[in-house]
Every structure is written in C-alpha cells, then in structure tokens.
C-alpha atoms as a PDB file:
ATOM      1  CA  UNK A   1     206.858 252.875   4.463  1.00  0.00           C
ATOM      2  CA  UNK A   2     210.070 253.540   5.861  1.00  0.00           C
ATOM      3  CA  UNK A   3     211.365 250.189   5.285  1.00  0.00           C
ATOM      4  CA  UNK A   4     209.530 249.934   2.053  1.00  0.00           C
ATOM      5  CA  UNK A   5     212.193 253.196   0.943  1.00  0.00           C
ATOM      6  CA  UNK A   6     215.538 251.515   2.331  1.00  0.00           C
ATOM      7  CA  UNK A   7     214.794 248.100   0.835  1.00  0.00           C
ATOM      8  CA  UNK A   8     214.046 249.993  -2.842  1.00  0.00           C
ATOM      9  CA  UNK A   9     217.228 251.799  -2.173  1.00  0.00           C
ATOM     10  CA  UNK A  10     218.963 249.064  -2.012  1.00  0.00           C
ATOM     11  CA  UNK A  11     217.829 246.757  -4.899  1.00  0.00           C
ATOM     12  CA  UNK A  12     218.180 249.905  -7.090  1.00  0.00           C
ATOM     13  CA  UNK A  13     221.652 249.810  -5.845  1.00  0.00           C
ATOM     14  CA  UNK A  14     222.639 246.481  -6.258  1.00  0.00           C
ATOM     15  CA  UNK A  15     221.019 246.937 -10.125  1.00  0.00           C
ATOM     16  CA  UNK A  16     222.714 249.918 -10.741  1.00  0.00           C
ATOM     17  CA  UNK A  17     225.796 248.753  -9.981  1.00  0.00           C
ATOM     18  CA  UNK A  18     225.171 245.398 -12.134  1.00  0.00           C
ATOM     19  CA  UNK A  19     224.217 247.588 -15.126  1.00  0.00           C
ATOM     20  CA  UNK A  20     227.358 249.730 -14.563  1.00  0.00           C
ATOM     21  CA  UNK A  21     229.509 246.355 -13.995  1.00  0.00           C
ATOM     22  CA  UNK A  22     227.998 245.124 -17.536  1.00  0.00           C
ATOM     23  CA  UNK A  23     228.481 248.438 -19.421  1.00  0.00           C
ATOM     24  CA  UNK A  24     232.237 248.140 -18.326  1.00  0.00           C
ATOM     25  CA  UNK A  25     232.227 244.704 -19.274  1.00  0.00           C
ATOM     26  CA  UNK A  26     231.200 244.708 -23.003  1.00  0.00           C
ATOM     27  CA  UNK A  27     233.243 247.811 -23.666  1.00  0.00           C
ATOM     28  CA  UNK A  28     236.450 245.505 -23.016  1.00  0.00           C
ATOM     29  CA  UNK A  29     234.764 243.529 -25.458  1.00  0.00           C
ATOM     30  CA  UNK A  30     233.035 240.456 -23.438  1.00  0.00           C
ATOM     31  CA  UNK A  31     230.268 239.490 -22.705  1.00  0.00           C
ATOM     32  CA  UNK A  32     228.342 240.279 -19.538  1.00  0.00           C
ATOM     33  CA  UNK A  33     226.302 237.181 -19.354  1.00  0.00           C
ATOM     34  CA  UNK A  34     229.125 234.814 -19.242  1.00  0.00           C
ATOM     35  CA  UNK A  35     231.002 237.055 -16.654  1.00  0.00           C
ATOM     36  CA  UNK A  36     228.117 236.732 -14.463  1.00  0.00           C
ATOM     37  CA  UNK A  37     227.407 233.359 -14.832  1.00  0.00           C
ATOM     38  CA  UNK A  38     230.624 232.583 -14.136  1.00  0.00           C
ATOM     39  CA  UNK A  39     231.231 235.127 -10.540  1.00  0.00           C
ATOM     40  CA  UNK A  40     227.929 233.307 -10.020  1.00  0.00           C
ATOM     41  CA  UNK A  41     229.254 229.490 -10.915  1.00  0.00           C
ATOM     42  CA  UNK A  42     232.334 229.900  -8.823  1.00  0.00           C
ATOM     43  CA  UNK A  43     231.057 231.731  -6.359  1.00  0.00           C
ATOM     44  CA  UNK A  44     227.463 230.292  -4.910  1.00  0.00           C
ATOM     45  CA  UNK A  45     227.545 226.948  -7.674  1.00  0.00           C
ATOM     46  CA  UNK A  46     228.198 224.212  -5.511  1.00  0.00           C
ATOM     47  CA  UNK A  47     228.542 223.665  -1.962  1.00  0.00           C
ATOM     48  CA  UNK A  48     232.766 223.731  -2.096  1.00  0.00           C
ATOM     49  CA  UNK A  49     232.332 227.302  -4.145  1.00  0.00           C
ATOM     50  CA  UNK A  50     229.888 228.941  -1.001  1.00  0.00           C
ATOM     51  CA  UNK A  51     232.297 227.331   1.208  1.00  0.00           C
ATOM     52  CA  UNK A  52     235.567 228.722  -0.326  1.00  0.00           C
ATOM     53  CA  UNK A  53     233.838 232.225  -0.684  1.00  0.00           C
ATOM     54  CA  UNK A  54     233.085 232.231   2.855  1.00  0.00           C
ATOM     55  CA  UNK A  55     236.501 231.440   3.752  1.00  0.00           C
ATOM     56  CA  UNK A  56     238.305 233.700   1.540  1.00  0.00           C
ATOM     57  CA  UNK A  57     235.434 237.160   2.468  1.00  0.00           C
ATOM     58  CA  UNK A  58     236.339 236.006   6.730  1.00  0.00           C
ATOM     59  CA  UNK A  59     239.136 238.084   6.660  1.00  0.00           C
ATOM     60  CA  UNK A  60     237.746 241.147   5.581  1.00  0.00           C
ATOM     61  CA  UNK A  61     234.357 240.977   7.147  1.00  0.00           C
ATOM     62  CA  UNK A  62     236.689 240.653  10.365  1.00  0.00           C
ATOM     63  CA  UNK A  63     238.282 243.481  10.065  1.00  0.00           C
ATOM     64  CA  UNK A  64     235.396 245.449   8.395  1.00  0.00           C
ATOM     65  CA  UNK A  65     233.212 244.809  11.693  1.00  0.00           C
ATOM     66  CA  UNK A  66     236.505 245.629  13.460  1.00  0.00           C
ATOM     67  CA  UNK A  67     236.720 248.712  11.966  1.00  0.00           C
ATOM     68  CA  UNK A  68     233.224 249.730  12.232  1.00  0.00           C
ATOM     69  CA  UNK A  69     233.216 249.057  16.012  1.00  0.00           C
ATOM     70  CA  UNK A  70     236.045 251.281  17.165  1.00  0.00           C
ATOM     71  CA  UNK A  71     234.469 254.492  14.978  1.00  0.00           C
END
C-alpha cells in the first residue's frame, strides 16, 4: 500500500504540473497541444532527439547526483 501511495503521488504530480504548464500556456495565447507535441517531437521523436536530450540533461544530472551525495 505504501508503494501504491508514492507512485499516486507522483503521477498526480507530474499531472498537476502538466495542467499548470497548459493553463500558463493558453493564457500567453497558444495552444497547449502543439507545445506539447512539440517538447515531445524534439525531445523523445526520433532516435537523434533521445540522443541529444541525453547529452544536453548529462551535465546536470552530474552535478545533481553530485550534489545530492555530499549532503
């Protein structure tokens, strides 16, 4: 059960935060749809975008691990 609680906590999360990222979209004006499609497009689309993400997050998940080691 206590798994069950911090894998629900999470997906809510990751929703919430979705929702919130769309509401913040279409008050500039655009649309939410096409902004996701498109973080997901050049982001996970092809092989060369999950590549090129990996390369460019390597840098910070360095230093985030770094950081969270020496705490």
């Amino acid at each position: 059960m206590k798994s069950l609680n911090k894998i629900l906590t999470g997906i809510i999360g990751i929703v919430f935060s979705l929702l919130v990222g769309a509401l913040l979209i279409k008050i500039q004006g655009n649309s939410p749809i096409i902004a996701y499609k498109a973080l997901y497009d050049y982001g996970l689309g092809s092989w060369f975008s999950i590549t090129s993400t990996l390369n460019n997050s390597t840098p910070f998940n360095i230093n985030r691990y770094s950081c969270s080691n020496s705490v």
